[in-house]
PDB file of N, CA and C in Angstrom:
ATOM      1  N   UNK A   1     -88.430  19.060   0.829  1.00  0.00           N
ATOM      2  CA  UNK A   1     -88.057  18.033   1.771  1.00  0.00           C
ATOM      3  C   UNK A   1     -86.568  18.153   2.082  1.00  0.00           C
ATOM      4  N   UNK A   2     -86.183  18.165   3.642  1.00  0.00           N
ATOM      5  CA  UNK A   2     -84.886  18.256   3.836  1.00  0.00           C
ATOM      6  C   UNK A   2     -84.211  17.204   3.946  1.00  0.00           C
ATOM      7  N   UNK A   3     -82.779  16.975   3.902  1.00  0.00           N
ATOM      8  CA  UNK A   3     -82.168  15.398   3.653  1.00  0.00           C
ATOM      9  C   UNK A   3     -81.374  15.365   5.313  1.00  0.00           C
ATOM     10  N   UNK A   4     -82.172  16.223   5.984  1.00  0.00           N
ATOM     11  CA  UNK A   4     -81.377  16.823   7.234  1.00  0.00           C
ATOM     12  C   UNK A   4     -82.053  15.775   8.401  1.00  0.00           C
ATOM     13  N   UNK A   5     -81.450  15.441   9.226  1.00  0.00           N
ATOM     14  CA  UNK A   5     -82.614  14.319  10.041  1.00  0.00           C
ATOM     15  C   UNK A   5     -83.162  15.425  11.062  1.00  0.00           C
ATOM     16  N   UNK A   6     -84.240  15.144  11.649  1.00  0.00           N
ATOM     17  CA  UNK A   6     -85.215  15.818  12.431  1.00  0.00           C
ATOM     18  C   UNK A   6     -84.516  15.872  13.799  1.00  0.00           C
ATOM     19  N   UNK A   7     -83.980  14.685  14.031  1.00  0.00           N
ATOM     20  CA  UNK A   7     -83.141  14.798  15.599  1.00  0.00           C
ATOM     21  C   UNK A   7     -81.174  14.847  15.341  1.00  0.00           C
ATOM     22  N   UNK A   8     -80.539  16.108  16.284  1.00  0.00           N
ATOM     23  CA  UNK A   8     -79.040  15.792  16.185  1.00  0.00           C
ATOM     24  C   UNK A   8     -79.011  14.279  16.597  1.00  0.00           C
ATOM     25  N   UNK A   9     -77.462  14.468  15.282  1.00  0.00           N
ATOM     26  CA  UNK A   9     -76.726  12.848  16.188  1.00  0.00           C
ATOM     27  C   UNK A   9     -76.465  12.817  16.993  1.00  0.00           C
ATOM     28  N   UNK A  10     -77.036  11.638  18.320  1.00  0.00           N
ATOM     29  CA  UNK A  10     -76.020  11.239  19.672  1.00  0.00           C
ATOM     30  C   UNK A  10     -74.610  11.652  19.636  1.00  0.00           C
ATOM     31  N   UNK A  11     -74.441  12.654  20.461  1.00  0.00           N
ATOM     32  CA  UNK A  11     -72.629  12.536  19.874  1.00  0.00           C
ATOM     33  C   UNK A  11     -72.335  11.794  21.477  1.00  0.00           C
ATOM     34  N   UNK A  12     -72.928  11.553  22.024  1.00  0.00           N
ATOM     35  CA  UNK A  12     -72.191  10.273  23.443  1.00  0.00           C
ATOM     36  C   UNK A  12     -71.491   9.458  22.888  1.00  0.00           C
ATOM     37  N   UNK A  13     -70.640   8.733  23.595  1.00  0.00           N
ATOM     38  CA  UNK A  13     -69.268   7.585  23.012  1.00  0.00           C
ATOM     39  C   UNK A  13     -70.440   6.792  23.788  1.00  0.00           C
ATOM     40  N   UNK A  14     -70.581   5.538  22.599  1.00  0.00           N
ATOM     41  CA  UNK A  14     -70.541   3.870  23.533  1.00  0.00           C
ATOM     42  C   UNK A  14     -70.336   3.613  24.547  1.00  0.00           C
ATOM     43  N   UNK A  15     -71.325   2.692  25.270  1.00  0.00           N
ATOM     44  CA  UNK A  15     -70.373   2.374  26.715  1.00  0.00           C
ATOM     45  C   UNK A  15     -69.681   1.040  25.844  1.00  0.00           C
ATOM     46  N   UNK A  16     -68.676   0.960  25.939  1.00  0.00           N
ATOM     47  CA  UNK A  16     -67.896  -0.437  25.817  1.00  0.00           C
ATOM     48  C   UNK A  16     -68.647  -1.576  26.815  1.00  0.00           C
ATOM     49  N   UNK A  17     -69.097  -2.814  26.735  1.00  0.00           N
ATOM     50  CA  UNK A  17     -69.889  -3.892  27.326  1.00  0.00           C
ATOM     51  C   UNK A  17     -68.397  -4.019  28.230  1.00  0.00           C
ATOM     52  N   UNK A  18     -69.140  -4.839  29.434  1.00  0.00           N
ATOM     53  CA  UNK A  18     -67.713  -5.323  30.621  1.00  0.00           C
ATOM     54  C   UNK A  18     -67.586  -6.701  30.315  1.00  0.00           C
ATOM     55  N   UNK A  19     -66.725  -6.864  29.207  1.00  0.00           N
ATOM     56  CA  UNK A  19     -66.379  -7.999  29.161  1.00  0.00           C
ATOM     57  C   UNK A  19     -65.063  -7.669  28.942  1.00  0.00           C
ATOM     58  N   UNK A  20     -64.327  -9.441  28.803  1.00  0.00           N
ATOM     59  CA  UNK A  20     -62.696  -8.848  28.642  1.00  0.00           C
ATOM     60  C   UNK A  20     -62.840  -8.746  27.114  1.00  0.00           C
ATOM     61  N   UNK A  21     -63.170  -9.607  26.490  1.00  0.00           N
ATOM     62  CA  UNK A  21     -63.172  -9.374  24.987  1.00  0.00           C
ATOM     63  C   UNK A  21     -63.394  -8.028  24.435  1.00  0.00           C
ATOM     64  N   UNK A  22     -64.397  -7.574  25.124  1.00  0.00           N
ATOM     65  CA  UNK A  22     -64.773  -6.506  24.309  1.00  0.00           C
ATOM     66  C   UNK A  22     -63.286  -5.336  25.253  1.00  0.00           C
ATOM     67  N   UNK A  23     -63.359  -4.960  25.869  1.00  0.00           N
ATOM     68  CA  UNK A  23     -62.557  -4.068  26.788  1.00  0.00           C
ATOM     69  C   UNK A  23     -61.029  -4.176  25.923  1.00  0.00           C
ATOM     70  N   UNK A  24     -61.033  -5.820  25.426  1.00  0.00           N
ATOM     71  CA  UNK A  24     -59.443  -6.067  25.291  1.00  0.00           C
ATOM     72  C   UNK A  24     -59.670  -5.415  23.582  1.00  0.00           C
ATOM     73  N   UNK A  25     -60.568  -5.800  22.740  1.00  0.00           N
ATOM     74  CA  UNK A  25     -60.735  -5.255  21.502  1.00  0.00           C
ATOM     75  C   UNK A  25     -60.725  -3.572  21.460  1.00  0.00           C
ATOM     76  N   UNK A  26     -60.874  -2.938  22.312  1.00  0.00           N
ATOM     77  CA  UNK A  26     -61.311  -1.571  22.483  1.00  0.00           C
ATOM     78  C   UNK A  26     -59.575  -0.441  22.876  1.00  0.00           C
ATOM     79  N   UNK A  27     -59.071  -1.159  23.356  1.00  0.00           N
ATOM     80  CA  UNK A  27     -57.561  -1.118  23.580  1.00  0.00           C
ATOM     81  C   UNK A  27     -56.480  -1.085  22.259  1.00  0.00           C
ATOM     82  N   UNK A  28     -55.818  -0.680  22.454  1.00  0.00           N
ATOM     83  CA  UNK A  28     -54.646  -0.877  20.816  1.00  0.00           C
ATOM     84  C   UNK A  28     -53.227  -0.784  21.490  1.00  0.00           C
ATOM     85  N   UNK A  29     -52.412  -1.784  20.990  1.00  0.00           N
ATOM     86  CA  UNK A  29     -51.186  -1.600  20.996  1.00  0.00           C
ATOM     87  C   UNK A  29     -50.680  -1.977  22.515  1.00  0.00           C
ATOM     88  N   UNK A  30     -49.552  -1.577  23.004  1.00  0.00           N
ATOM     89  CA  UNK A  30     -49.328  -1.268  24.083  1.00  0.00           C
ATOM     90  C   UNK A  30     -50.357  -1.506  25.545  1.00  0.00           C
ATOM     91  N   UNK A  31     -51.339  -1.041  25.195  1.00  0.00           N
ATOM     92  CA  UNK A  31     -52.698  -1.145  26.676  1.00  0.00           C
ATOM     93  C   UNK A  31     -53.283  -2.635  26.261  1.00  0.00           C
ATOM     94  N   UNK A  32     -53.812  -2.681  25.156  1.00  0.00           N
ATOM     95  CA  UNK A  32     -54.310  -3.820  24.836  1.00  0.00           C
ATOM     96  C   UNK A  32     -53.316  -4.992  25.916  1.00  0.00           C
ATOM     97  N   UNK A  33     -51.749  -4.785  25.165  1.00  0.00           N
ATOM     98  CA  UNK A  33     -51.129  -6.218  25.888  1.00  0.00           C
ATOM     99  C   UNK A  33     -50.913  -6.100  27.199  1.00  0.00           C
ATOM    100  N   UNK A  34     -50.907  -4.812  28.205  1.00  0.00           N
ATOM    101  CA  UNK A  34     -51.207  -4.956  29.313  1.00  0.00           C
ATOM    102  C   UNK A  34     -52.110  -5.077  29.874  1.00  0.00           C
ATOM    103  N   UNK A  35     -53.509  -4.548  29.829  1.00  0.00           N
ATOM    104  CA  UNK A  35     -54.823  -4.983  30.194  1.00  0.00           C
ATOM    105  C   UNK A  35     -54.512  -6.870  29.927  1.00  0.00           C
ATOM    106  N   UNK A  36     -54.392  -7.308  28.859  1.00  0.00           N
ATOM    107  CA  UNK A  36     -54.507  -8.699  28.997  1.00  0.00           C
ATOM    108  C   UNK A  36     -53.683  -9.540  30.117  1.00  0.00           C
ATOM    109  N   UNK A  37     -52.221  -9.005  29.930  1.00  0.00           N
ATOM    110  CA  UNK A  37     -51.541  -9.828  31.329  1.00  0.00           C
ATOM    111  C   UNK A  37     -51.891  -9.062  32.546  1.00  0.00           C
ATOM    112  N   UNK A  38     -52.428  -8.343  33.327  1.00  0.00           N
ATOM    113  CA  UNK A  38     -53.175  -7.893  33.927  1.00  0.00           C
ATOM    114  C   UNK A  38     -54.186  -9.170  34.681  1.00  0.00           C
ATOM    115  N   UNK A  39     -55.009  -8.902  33.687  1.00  0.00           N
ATOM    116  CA  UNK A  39     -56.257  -9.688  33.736  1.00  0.00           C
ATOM    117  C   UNK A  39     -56.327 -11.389  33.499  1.00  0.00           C
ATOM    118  N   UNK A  40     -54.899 -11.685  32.880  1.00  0.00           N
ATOM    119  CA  UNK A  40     -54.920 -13.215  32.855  1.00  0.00           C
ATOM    120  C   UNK A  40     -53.647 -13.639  33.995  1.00  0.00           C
ATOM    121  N   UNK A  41     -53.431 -12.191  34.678  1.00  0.00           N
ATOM    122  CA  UNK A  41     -52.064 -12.790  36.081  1.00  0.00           C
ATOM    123  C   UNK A  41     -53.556 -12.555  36.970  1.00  0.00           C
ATOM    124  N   UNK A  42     -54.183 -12.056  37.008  1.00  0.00           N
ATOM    125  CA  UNK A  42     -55.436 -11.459  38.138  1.00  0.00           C
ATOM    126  C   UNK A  42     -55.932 -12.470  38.896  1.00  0.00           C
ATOM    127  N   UNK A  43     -55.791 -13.004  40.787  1.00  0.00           N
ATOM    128  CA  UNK A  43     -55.977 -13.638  41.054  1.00  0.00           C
ATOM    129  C   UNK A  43     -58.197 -13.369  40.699  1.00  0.00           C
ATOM    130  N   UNK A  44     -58.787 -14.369  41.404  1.00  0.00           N
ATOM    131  CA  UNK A  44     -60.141 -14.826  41.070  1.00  0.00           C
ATOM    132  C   UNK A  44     -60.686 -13.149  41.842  1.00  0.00           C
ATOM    133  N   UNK A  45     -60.604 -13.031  42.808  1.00  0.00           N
ATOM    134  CA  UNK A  45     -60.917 -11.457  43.431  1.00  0.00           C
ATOM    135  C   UNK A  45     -60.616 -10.398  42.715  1.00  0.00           C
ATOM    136  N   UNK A  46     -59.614 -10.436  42.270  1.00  0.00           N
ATOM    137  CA  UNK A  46     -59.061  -9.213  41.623  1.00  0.00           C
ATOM    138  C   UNK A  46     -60.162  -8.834  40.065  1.00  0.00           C
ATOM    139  N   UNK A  47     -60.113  -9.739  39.655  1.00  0.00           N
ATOM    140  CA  UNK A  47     -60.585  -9.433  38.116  1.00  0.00           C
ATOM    141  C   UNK A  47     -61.466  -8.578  37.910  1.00  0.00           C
ATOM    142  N   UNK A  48     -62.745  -8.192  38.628  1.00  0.00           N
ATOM    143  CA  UNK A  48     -63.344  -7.693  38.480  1.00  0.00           C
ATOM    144  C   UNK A  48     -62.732  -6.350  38.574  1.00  0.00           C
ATOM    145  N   UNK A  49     -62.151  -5.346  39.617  1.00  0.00           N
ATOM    146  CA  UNK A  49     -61.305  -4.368  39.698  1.00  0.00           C
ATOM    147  C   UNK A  49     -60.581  -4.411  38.833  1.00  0.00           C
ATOM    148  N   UNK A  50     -59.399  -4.970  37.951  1.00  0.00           N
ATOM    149  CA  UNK A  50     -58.547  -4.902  36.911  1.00  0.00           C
ATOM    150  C   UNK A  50     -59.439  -4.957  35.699  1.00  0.00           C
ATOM    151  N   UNK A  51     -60.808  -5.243  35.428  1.00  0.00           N
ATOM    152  CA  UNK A  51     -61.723  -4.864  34.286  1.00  0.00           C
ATOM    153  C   UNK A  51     -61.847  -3.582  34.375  1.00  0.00           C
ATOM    154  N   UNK A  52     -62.666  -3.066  35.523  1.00  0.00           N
ATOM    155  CA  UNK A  52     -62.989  -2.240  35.675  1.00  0.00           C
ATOM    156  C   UNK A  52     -62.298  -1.061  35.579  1.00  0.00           C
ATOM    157  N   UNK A  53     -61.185  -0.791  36.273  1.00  0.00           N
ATOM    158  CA  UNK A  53     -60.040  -0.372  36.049  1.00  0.00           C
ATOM    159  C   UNK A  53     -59.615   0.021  34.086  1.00  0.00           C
ATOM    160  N   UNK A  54     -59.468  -0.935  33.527  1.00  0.00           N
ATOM    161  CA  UNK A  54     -59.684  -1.383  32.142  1.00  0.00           C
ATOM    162  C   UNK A  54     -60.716  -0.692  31.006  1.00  0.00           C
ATOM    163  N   UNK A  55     -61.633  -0.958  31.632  1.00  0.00           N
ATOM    164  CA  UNK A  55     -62.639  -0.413  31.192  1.00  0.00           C
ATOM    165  C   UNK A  55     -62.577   1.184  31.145  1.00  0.00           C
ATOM    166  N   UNK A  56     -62.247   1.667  32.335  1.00  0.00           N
ATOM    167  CA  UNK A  56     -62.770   3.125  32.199  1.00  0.00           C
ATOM    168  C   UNK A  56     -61.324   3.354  30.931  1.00  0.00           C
ATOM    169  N   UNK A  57     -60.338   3.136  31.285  1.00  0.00           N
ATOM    170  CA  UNK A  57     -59.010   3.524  30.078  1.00  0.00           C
ATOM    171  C   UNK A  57     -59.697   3.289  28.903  1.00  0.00           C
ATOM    172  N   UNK A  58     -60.270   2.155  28.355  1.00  0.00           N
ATOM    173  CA  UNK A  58     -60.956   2.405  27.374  1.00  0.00           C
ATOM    174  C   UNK A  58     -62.027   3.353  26.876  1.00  0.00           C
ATOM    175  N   UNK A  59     -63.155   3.233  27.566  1.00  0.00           N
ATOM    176  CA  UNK A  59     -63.624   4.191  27.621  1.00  0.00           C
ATOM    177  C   UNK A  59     -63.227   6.018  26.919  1.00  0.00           C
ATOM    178  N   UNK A  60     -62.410   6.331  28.075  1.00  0.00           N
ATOM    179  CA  UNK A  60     -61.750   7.575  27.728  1.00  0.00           C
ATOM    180  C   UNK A  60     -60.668   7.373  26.484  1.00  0.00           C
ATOM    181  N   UNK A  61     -60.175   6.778  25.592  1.00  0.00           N
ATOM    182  CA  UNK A  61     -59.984   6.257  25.037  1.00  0.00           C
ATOM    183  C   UNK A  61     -60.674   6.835  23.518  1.00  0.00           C
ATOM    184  N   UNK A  62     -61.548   5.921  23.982  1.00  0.00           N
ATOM    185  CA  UNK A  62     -62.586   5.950  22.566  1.00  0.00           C
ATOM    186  C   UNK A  62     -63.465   7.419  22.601  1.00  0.00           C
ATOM    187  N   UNK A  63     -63.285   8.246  23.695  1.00  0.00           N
ATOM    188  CA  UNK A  63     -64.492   9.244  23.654  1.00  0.00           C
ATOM    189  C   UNK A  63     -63.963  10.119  22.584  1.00  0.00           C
ATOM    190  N   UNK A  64     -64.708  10.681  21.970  1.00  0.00           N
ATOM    191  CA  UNK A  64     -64.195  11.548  20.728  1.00  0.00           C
ATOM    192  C   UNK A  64     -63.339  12.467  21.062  1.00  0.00           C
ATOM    193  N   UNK A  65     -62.176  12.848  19.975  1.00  0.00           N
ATOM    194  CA  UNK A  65     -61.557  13.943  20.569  1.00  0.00           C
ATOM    195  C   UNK A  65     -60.770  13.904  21.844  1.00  0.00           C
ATOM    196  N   UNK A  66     -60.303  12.553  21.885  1.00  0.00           N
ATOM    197  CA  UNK A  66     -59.576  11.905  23.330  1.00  0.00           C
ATOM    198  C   UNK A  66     -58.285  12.331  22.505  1.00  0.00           C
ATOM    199  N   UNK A  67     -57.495  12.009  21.315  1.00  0.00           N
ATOM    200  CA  UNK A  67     -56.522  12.412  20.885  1.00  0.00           C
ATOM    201  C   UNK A  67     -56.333  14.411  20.967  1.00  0.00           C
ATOM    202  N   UNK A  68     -57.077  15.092  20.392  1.00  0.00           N
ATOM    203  CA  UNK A  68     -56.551  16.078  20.228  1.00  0.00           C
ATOM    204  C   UNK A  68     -56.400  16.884  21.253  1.00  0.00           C
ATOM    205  N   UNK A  69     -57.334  16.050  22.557  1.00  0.00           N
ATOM    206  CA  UNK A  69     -57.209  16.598  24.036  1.00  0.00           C
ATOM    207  C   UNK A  69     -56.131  16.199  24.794  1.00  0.00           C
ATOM    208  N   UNK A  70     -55.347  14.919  24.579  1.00  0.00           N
ATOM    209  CA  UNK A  70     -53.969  14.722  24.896  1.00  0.00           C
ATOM    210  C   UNK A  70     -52.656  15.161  24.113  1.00  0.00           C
ATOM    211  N   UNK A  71     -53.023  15.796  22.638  1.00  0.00           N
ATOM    212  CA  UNK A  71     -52.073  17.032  22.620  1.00  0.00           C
ATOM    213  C   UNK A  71     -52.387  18.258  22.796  1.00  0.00           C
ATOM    214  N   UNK A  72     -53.181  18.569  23.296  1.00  0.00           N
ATOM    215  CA  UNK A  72     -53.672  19.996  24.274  1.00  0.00           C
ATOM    216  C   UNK A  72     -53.051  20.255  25.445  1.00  0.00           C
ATOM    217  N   UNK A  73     -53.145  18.944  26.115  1.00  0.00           N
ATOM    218  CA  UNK A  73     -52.450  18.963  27.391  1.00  0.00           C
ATOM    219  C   UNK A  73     -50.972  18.911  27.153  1.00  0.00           C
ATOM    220  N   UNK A  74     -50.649  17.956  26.303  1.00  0.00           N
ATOM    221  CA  UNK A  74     -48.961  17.977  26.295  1.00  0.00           C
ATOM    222  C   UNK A  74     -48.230  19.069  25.523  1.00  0.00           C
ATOM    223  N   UNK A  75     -49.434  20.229  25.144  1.00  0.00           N
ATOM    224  CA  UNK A  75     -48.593  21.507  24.738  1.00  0.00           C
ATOM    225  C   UNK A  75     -49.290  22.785  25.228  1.00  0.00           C
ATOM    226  N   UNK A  76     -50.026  22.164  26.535  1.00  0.00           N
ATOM    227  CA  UNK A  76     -50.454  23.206  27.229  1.00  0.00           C
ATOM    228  C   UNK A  76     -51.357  24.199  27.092  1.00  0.00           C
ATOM    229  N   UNK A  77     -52.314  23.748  26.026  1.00  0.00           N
ATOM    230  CA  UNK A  77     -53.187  24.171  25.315  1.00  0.00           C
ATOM    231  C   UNK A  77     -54.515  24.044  25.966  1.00  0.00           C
ATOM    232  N   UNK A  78     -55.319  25.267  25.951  1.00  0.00           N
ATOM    233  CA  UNK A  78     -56.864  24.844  26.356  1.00  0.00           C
ATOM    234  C   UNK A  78     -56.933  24.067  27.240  1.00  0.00           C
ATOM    235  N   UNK A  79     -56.321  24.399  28.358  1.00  0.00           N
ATOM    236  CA  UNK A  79     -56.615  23.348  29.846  1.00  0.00           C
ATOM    237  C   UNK A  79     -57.701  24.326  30.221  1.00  0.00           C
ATOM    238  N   UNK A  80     -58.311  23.287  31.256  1.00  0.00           N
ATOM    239  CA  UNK A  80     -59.584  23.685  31.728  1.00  0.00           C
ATOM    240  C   UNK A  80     -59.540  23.348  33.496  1.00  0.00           C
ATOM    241  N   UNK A  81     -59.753  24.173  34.149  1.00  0.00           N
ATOM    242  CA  UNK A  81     -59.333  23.459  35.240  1.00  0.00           C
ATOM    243  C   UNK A  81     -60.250  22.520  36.041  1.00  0.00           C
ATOM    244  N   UNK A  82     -60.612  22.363  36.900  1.00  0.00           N
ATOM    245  CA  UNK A  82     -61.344  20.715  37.860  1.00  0.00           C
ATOM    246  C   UNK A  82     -62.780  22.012  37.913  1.00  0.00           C
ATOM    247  N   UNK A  83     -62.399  23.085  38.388  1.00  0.00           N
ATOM    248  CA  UNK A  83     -63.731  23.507  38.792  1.00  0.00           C
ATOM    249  C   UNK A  83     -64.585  23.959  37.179  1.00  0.00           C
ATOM    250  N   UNK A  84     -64.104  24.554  36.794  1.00  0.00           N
ATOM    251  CA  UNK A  84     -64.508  24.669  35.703  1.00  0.00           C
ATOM    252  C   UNK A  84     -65.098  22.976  34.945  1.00  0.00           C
ATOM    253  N   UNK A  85     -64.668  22.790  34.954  1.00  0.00           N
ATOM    254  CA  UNK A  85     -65.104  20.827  34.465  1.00  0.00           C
ATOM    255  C   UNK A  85     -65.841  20.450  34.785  1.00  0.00           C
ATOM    256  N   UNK A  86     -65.817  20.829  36.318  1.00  0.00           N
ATOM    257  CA  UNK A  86     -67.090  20.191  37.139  1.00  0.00           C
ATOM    258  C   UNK A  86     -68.471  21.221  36.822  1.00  0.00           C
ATOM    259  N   UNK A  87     -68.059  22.062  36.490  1.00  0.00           N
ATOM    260  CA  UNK A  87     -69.262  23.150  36.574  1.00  0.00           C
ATOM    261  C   UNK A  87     -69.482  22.555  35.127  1.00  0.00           C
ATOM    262  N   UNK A  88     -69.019  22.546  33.975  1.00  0.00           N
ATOM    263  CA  UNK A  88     -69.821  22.668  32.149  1.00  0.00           C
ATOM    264  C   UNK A  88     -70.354  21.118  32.499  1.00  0.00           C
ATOM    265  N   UNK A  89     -70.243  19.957  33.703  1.00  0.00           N
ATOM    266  CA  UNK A  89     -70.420  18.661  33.387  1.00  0.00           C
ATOM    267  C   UNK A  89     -71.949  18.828  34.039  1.00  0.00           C
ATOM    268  N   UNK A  90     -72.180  19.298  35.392  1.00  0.00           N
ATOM    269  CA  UNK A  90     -73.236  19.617  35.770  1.00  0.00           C
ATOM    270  C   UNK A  90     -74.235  20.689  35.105  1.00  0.00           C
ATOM    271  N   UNK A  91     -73.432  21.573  34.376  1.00  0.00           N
ATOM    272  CA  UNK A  91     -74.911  22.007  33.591  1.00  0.00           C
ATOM    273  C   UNK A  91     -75.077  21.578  32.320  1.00  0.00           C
ATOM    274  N   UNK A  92     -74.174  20.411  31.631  1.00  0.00           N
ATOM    275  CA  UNK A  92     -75.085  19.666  30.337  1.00  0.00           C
ATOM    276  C   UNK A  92     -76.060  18.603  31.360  1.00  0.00           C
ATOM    277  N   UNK A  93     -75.728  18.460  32.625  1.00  0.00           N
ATOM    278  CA  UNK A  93     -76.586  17.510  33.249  1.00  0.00           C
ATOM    279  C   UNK A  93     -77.891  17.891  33.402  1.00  0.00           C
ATOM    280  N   UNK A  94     -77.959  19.133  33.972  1.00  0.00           N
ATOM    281  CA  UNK A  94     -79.113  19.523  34.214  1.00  0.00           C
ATOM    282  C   UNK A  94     -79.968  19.972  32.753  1.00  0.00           C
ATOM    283  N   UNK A  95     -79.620  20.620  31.697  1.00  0.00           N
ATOM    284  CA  UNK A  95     -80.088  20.551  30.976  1.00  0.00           C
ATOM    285  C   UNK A  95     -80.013  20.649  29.509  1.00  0.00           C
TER     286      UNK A  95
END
C-alpha cells in the first residue's frame, strides 16, 4: 500500500472571496493600508473597481512563487517574454 495519494495536489492558488475583509486580510503591510484607504475614501461607484482592482494584487500576491518571480525580474533572471506566456498559458489550457 502506497502512502502516496492517487490524485496530484491542486497546485492552483485560491481565488481570494470579493470581499473587503477577505482582500484586506490577504494583503500585508504597506498594500494592506492602502487598499483600505482606497476603499474607505471610495466614493459609492467606485468601490467595486477599487476591490477589484485589489483583488487581482492580491491574488498575484498569494500565487506561489510570486516572491522568487519578483527577484527574477529585479535581477533579470528567467524572464519570459508576453508571447511566450501567452503561448505555455494556452497550452496548460487546452490540455
Amino acid at each position: 500500500m502506497s502512502a502516496q495519494p492517487e490524485h496530484p495536489a491542486d497546485s492552483r492558488t485560491l481565488a481570494i472571496p470579493h470581499t473587503i475583509n477577505d482582500i484586506g486580510s490577504a494583503l500585508t503591510g504597506e498594500k494592506r493600508a492602502r487598499f483600505y484607504g482606497e476603499v474607505l475614501a471610495a466614493e459609492e461607484k467606485n468601490i467595486a473597481s477599487v476591490m477589484r482592482r485589489w483583488w487581482v494584487i492580491a491574488m498575484v500576491d498569494s500565487a506561489r512563487g510570486a516572491d522568487t518571480s519578483r527577484a527574477n525580474v529585479a535581477a533579470g533572471r528567467n524572464l519570459v517574454s508576453l508571447d511566450e506566456l501567452t503561448d505555455r498559458i494556452n497550452e496548460r489550457a487546452a490540455g
